[in-house]
C-alpha atoms as a PDB file:
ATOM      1  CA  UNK A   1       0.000   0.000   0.000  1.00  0.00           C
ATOM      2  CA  UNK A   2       1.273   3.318  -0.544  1.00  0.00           C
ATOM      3  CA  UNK A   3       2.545   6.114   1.771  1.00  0.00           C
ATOM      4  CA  UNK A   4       2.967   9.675   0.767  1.00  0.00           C
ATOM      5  CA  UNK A   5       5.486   9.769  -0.447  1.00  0.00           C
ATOM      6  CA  UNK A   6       4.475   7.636  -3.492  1.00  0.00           C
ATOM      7  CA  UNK A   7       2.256  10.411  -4.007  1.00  0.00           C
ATOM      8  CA  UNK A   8       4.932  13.473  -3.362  1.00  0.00           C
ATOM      9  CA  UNK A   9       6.838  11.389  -6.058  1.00  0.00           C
ATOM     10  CA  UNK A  10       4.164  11.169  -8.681  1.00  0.00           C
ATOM     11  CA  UNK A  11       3.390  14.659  -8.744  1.00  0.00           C
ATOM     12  CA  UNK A  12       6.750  15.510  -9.340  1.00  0.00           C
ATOM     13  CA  UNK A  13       7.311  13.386 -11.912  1.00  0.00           C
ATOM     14  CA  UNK A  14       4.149  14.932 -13.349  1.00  0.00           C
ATOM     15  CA  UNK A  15       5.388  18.098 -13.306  1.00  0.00           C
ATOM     16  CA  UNK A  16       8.684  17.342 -14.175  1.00  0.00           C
ATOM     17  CA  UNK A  17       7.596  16.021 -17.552  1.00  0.00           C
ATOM     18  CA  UNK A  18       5.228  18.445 -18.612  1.00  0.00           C
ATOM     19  CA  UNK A  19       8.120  21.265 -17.700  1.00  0.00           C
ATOM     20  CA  UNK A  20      10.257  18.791 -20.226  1.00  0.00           C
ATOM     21  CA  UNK A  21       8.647  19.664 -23.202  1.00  0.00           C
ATOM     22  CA  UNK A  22       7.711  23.180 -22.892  1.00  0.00           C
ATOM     23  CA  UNK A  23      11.147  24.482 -24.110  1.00  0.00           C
ATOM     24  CA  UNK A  24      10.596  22.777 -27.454  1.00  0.00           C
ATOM     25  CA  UNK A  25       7.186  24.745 -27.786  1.00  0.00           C
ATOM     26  CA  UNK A  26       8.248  27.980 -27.126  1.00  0.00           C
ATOM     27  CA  UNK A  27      11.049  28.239 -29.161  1.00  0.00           C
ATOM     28  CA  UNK A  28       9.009  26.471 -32.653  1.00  0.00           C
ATOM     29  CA  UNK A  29       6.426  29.620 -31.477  1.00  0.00           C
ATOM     30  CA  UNK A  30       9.059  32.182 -31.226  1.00  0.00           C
ATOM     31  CA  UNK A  31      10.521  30.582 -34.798  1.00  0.00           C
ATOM     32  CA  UNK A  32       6.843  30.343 -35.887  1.00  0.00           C
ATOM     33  CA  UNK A  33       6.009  34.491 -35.117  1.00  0.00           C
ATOM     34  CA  UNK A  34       9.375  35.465 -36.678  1.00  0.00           C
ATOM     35  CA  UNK A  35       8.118  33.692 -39.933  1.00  0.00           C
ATOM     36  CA  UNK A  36       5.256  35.403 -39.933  1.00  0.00           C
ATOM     37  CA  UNK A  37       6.523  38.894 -38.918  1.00  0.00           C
ATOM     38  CA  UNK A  38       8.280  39.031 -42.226  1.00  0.00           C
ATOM     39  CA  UNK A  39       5.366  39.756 -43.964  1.00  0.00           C
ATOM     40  CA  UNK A  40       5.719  43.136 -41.943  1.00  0.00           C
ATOM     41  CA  UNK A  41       5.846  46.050 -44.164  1.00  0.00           C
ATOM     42  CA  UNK A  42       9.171  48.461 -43.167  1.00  0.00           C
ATOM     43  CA  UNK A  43      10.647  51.499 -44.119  1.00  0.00           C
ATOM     44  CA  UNK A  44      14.490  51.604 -43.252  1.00  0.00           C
ATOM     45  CA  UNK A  45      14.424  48.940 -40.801  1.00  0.00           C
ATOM     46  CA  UNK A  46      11.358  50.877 -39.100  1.00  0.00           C
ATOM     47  CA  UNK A  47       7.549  48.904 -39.141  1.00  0.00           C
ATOM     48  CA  UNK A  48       5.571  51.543 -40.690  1.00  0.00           C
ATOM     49  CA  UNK A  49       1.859  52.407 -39.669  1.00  0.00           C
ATOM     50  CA  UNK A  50       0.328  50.924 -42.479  1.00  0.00           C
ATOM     51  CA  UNK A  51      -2.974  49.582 -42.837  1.00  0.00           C
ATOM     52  CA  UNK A  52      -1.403  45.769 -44.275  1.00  0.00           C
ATOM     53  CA  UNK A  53       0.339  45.610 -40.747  1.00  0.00           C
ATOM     54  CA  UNK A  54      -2.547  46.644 -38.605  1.00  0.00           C
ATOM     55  CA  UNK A  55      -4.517  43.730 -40.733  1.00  0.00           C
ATOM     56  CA  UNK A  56      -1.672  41.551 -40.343  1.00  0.00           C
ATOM     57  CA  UNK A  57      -2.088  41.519 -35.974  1.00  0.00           C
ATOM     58  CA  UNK A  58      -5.342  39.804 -36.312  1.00  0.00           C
ATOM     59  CA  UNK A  59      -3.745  37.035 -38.373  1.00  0.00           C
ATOM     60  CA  UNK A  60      -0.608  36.517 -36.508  1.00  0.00           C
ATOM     61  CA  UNK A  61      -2.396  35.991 -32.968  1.00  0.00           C
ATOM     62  CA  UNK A  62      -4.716  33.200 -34.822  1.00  0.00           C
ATOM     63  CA  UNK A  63      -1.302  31.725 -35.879  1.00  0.00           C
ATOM     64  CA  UNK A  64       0.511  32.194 -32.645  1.00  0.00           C
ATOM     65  CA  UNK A  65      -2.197  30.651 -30.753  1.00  0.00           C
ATOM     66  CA  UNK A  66      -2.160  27.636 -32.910  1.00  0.00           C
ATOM     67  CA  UNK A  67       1.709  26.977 -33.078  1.00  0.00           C
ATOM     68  CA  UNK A  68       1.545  27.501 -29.355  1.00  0.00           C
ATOM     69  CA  UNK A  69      -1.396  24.539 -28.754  1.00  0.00           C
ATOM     70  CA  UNK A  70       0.592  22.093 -31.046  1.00  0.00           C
ATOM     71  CA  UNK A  71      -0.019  18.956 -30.996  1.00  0.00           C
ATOM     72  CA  UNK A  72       3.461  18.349 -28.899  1.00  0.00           C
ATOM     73  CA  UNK A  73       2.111  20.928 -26.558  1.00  0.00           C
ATOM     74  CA  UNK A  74      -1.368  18.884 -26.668  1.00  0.00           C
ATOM     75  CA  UNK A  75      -0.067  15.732 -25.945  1.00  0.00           C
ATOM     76  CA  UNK A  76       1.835  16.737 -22.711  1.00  0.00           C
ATOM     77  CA  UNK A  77      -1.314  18.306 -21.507  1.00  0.00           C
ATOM     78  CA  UNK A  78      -2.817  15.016 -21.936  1.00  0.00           C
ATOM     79  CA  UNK A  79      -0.002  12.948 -20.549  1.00  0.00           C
ATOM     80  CA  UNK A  80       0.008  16.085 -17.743  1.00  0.00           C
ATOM     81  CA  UNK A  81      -3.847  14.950 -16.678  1.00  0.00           C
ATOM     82  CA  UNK A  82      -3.715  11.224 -16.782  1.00  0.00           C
ATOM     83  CA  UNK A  83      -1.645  11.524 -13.659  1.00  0.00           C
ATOM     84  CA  UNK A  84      -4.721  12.568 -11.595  1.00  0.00           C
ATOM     85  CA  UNK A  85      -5.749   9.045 -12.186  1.00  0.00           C
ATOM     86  CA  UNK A  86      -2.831   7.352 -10.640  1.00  0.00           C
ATOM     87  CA  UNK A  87      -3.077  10.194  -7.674  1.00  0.00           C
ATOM     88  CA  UNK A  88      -6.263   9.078  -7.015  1.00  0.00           C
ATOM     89  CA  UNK A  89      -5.271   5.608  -6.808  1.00  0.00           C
ATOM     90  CA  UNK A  90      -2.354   5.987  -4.750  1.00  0.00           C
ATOM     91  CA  UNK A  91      -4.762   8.102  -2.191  1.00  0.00           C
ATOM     92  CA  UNK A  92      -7.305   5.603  -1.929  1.00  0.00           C
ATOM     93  CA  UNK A  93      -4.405   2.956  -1.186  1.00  0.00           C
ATOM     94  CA  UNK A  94      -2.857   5.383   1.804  1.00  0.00           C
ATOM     95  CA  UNK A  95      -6.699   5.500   3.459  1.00  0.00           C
ATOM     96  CA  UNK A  96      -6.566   1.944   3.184  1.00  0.00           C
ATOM     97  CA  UNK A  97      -3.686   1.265   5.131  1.00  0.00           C
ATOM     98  CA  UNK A  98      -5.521   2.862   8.396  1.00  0.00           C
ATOM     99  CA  UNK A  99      -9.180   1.951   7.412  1.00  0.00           C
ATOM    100  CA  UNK A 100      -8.607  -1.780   5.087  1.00  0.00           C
ATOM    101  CA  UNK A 101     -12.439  -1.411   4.402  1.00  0.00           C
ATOM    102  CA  UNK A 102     -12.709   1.986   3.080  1.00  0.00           C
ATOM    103  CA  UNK A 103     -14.477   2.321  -0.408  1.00  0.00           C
ATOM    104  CA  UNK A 104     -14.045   5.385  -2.208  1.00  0.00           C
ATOM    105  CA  UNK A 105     -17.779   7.466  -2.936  1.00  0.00           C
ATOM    106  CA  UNK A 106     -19.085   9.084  -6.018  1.00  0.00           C
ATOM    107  CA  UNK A 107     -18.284  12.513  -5.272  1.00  0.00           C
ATOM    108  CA  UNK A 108     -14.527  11.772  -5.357  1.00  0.00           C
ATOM    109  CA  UNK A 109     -15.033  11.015  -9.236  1.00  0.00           C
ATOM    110  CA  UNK A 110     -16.367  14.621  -9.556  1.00  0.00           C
ATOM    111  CA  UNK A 111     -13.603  15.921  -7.573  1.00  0.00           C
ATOM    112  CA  UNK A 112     -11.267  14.821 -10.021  1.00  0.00           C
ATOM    113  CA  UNK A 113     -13.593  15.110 -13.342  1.00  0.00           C
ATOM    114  CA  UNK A 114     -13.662  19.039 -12.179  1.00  0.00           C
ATOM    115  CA  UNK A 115     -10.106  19.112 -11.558  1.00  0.00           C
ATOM    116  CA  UNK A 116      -9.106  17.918 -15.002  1.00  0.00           C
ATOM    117  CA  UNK A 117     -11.477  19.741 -16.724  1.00  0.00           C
ATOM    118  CA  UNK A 118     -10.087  23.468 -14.728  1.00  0.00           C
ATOM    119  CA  UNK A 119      -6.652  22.413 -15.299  1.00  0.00           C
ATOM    120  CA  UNK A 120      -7.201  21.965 -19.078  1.00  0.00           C
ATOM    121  CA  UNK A 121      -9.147  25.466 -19.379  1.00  0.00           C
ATOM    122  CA  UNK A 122      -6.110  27.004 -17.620  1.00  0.00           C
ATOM    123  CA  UNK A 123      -3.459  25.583 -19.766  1.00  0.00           C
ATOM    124  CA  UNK A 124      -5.038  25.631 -23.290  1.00  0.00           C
ATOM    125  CA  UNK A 125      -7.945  28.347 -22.459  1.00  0.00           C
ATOM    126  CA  UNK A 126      -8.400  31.703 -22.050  1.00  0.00           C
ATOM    127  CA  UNK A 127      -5.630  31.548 -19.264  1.00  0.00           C
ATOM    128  CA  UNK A 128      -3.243  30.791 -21.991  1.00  0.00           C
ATOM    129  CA  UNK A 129      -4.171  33.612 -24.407  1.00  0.00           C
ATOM    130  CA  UNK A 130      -4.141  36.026 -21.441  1.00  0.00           C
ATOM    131  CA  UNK A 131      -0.584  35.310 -20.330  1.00  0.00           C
ATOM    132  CA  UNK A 132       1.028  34.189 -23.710  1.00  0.00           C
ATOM    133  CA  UNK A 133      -0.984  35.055 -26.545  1.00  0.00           C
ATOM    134  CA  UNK A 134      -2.527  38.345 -25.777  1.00  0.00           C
ATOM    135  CA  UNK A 135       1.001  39.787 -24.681  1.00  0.00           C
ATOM    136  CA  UNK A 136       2.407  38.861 -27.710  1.00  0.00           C
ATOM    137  CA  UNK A 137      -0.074  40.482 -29.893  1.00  0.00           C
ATOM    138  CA  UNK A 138       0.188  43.900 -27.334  1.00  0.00           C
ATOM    139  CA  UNK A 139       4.050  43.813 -28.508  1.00  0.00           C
ATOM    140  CA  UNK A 140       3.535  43.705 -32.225  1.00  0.00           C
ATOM    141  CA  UNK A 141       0.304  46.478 -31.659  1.00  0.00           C
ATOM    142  CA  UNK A 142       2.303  48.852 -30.108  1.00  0.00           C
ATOM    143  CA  UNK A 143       5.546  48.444 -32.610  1.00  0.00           C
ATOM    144  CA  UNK A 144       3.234  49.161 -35.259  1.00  0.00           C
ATOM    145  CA  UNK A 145       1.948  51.949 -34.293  1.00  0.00           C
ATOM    146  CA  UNK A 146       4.720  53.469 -32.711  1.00  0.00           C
ATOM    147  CA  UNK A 147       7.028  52.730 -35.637  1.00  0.00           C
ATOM    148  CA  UNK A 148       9.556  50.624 -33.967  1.00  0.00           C
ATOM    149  CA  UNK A 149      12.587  49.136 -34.815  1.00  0.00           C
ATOM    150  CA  UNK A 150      12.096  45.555 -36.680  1.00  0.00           C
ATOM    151  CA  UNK A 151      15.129  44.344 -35.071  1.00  0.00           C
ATOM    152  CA  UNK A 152      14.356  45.683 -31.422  1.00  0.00           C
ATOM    153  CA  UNK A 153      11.156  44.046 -32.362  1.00  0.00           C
ATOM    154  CA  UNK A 154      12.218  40.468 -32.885  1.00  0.00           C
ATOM    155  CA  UNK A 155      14.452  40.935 -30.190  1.00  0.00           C
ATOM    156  CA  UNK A 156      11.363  42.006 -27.705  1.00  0.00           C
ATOM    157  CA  UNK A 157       9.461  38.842 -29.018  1.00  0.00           C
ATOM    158  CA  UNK A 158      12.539  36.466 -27.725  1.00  0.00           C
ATOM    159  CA  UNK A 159      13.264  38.204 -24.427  1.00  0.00           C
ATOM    160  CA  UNK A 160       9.759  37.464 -23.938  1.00  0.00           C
ATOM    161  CA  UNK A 161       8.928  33.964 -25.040  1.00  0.00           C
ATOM    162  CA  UNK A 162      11.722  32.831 -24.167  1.00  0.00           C
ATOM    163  CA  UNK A 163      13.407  35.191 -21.938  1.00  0.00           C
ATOM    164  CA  UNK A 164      16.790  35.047 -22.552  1.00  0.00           C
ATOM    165  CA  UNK A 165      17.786  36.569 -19.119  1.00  0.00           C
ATOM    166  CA  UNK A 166      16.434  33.372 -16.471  1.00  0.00           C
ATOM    167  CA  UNK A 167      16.146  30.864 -19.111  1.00  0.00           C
ATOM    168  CA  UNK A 168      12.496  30.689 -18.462  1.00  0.00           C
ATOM    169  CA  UNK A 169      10.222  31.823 -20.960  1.00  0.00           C
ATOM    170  CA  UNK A 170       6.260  33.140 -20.809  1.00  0.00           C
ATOM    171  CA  UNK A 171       4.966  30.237 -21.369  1.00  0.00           C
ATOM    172  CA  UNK A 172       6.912  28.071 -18.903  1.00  0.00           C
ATOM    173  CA  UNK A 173       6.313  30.350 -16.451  1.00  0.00           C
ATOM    174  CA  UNK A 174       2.900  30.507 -16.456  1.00  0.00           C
ATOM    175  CA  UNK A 175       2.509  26.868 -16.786  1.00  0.00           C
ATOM    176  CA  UNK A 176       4.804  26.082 -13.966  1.00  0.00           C
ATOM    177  CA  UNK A 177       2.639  27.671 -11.325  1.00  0.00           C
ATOM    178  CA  UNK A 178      -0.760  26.660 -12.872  1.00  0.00           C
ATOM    179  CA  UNK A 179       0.634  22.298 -13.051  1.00  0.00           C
ATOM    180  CA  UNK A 180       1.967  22.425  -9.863  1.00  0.00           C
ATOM    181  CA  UNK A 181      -0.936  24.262  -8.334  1.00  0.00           C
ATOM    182  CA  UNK A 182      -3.114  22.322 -10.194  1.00  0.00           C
ATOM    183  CA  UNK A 183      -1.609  18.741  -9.324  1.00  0.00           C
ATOM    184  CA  UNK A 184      -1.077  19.349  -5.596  1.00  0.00           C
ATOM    185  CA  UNK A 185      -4.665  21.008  -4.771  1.00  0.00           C
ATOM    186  CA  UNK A 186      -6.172  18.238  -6.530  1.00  0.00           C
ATOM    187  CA  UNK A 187      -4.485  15.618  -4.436  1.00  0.00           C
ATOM    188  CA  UNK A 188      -5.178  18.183  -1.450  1.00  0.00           C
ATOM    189  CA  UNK A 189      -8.603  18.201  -2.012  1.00  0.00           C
ATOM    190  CA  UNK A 190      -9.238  14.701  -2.984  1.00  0.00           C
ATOM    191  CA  UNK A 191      -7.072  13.838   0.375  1.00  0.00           C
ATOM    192  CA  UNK A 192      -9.417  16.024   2.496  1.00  0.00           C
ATOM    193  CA  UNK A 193     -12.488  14.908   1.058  1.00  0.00           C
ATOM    194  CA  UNK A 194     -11.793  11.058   2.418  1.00  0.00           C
ATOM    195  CA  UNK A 195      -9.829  12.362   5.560  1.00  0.00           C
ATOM    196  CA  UNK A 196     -13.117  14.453   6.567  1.00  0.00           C
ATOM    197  CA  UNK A 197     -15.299  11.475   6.209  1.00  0.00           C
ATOM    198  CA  UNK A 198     -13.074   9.274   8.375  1.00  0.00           C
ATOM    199  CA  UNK A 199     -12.798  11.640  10.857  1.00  0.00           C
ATOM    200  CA  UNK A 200      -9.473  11.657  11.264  1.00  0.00           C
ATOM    201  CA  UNK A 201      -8.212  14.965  13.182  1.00  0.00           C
ATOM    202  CA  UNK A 202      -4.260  14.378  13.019  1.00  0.00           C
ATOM    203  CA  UNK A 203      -2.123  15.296  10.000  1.00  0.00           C
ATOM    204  CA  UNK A 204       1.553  15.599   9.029  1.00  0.00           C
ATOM    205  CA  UNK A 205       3.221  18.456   6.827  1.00  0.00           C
ATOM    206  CA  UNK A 206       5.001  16.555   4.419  1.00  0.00           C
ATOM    207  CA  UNK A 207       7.727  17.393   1.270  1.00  0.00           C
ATOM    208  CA  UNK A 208      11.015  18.244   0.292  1.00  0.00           C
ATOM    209  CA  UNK A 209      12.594  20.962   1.721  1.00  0.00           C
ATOM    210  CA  UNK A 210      14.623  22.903  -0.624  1.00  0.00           C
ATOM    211  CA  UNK A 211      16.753  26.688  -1.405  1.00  0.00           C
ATOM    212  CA  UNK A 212      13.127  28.185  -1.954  1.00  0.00           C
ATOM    213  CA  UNK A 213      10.926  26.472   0.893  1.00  0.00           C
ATOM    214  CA  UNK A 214       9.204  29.220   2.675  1.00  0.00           C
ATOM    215  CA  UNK A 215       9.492  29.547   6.414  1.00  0.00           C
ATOM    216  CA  UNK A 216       6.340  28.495   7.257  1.00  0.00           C
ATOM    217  CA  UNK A 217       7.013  25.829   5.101  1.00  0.00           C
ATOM    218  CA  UNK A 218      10.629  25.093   6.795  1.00  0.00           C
ATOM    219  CA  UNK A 219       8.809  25.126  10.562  1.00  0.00           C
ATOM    220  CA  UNK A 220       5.809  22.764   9.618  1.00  0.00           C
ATOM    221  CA  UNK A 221       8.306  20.256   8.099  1.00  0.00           C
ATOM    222  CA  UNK A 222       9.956  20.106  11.436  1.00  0.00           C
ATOM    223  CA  UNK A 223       6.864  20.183  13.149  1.00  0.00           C
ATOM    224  CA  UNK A 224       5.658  16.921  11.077  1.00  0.00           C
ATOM    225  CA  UNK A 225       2.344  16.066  13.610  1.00  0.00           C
ATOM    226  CA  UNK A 226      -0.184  18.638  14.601  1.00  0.00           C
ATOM    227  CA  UNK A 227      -3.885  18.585  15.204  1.00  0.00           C
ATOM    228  CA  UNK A 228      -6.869  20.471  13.272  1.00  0.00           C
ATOM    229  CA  UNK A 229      -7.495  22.151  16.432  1.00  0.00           C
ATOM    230  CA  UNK A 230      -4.154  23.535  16.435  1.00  0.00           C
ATOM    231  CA  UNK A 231      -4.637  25.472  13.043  1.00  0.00           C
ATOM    232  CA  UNK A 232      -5.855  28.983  14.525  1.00  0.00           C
ATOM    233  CA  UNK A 233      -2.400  29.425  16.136  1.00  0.00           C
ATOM    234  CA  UNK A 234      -0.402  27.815  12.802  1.00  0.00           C
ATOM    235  CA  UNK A 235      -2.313  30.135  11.217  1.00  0.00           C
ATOM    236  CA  UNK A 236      -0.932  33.270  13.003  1.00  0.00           C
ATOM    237  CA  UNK A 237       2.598  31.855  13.236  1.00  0.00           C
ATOM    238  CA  UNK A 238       2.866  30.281  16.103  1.00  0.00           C
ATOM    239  CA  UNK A 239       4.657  26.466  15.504  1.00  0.00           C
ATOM    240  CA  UNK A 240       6.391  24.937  18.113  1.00  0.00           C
ATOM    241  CA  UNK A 241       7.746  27.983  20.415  1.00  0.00           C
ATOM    242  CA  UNK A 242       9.043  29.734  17.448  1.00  0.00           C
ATOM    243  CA  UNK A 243       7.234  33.084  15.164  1.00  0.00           C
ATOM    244  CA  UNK A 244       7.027  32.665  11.722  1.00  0.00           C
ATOM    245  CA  UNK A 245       7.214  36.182   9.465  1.00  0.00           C
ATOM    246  CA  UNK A 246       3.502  36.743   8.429  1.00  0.00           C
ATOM    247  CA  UNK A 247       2.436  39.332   5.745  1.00  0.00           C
ATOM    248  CA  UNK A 248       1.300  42.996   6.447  1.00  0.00           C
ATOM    249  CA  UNK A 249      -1.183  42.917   4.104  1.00  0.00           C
ATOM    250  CA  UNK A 250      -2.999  39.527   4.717  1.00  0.00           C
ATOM    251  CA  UNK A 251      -1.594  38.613   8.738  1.00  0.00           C
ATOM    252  CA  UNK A 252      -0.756  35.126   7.314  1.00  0.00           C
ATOM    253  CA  UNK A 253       2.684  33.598   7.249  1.00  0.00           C
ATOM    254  CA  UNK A 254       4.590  35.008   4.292  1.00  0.00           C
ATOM    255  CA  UNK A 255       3.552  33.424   0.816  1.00  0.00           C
ATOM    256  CA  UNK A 256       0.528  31.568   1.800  1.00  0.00           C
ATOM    257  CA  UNK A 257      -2.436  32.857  -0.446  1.00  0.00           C
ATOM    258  CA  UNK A 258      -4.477  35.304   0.577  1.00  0.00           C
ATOM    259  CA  UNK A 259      -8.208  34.256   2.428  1.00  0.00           C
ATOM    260  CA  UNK A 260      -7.031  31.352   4.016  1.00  0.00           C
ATOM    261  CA  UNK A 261      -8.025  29.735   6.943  1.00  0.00           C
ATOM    262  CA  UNK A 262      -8.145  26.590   9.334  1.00  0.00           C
ATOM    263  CA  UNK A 263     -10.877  25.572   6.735  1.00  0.00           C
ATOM    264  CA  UNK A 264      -8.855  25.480   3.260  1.00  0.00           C
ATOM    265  CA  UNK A 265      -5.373  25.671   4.438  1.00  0.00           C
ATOM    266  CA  UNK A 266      -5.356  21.847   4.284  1.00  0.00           C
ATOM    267  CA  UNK A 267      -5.724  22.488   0.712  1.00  0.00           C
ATOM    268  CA  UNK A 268      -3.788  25.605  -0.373  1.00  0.00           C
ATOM    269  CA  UNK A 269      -0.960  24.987   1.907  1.00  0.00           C
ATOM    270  CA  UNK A 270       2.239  27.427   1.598  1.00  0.00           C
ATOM    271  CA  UNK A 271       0.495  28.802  -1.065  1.00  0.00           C
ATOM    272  CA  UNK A 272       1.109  29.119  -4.846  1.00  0.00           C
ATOM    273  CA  UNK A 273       3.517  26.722  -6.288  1.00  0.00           C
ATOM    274  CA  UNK A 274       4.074  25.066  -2.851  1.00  0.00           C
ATOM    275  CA  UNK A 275       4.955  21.654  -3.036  1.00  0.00           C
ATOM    276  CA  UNK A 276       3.977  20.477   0.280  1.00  0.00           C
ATOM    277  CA  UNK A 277       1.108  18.207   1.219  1.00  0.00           C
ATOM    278  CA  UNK A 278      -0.562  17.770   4.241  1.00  0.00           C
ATOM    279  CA  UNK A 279      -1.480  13.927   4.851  1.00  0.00           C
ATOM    280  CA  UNK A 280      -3.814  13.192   7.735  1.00  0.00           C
ATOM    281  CA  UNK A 281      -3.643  10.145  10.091  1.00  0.00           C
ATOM    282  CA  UNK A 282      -6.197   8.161  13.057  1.00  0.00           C
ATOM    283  CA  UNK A 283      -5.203   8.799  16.330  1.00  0.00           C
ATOM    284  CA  UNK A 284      -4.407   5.527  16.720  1.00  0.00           C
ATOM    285  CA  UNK A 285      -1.056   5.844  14.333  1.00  0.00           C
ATOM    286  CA  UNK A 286      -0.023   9.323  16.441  1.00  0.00           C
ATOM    287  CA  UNK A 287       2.861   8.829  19.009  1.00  0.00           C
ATOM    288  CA  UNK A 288       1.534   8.882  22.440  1.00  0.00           C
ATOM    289  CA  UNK A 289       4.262  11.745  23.390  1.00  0.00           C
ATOM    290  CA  UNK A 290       2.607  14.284  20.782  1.00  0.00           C
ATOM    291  CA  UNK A 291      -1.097  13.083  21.880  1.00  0.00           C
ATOM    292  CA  UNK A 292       0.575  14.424  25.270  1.00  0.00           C
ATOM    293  CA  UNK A 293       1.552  17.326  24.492  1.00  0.00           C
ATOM    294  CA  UNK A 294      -1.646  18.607  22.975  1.00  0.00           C
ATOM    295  CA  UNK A 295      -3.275  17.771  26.512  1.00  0.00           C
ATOM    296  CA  UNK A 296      -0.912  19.813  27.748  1.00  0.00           C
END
């Protein structure tokens, strides 16, 4: 039967392979808009304010969009959501080692039908023509009617697909937050579903701690037991004797999205892009020395 960390490792490896092929997509987009681009009218190396050129936008966006959702792109999105199957599997396996009769329910299939079908809106929907296409199309708009350089234009559209200064471009960007986000609520929420039915009140704050970990993060790791009654006082910092830093704007430990609360922070964690699960146990499997404490 599993434990978590069967499921901290299939997530990664999720992510891990979608992030694998989204070089080769930006850079057959960036070749594919430089292509097209050429059919920009200039005057000594200057896009002129011509009607052709505003006409041309229109054309170019239906293009980039469609070299962007190739079918390579396509078919790691696809790869990307059959994982949620597996999760789900692996989840109903880790309930099973404290409860050997559990049965998952119906809603759990919706849980994950709704998950999938989010995920793919936000990586091929209008999430992607907000933060990739629509950009794009802003650039070449406002070299056309400014009269830019051609060259400082090309140069504008690599710096920003593929951003030549991090080695991360637009689209990886954007799709690195939205799959990991994606992948780890899911298996939050799926987890919390079947942990809320069992009752069980006890969890652990699981995952890899690395350069980036957030504080919070750092302290809960240590922390590995607490109970759901203990959330309030997580919530404002408080873990184990020691303060974490929490935000002036939202009075939550640094990072952790804004709104939540001893209700959803089961689910949302850290916060965005956090890679840290929270896995809940019986009583029964708690040492007796941290069942003390809490008494205490």
């Amino acid at each position: 039967m599993s434990d978590f960390k069967d499921i901290l490792k299939i997530m990664d490896e999720a992510i891990e392979a979608f992030e694998n092929a989204v070089p080769g997509v930006q850079e057959k987009s960036l070749e594919e808009i430089i292509n097209l681009t050429k059919e920009l009218e200039t005057r000594n190396g200057k896009i002129i304010n011509s009607v052709k050129n505003l006409r041309l936008i229109g054309q170019i966006k239906t293009k980039l969009k469609r070299a962007t959702l190739s079918q390579e792109y396509k078919k790691a999105v696809k790869s990307f959501v059959a994982s949620f199957e597996a999760i789900s599997a692996l989840q109903i396996s880790y309930f099973k080692r404290y409860v050997p009769k559990f049965e998952p329910e119906r809603k759990l299939g919706v849980i994950r039908e709704y998950a999938i079908d989010q995920t793919i809106y936000d990586l091929m929907g209008q999430g992607m023509d907000s933060q990739v296409v629509e950009p794009v199309t802003s650039i070449l708009r406002d070299n056309i009617t400014s009269g830019g350089s051609y060259a400082k234009f090309q140069q504008q559209l690599a710096d920003y697909l593929i951003d030549n200064a991090s080695g991360e471009g637009r689209l990886m960007r954007y799709t690195k937050q939205i799959t990991t986000d994606a992948i780890h609520q899911y298996s939050a929420q799926y987890h919390e579903a079947i942990a809320q039915d069992l009752g069980f009140k006890w969890g652990r704050y699981v995952g890899s701690d690395i350069e980036t970990t957030r504080e919070f993060c750092d302290l809960m790791t240590d922390r590995d037991y607490f109970h759901v009654s203990e959330l309030s006082e997580i919530l404002k910092g408080h873990i184990d004797g020691r303060k974490c830093k929490l935000s002036k704007t939202t009075g939550l430990p640094v990072g952790m999205i804004p709104g939540t609360n001893t209700d959803n922070f089961k689910i949302r964690r850290g916060g965005y892009n956090c890679r840290h699960g929270v896995y809940m146990i019986p009583e029964s499997a708690v040492p007796e020395n941290i069942k003390s404490r809490l008494k205490k």
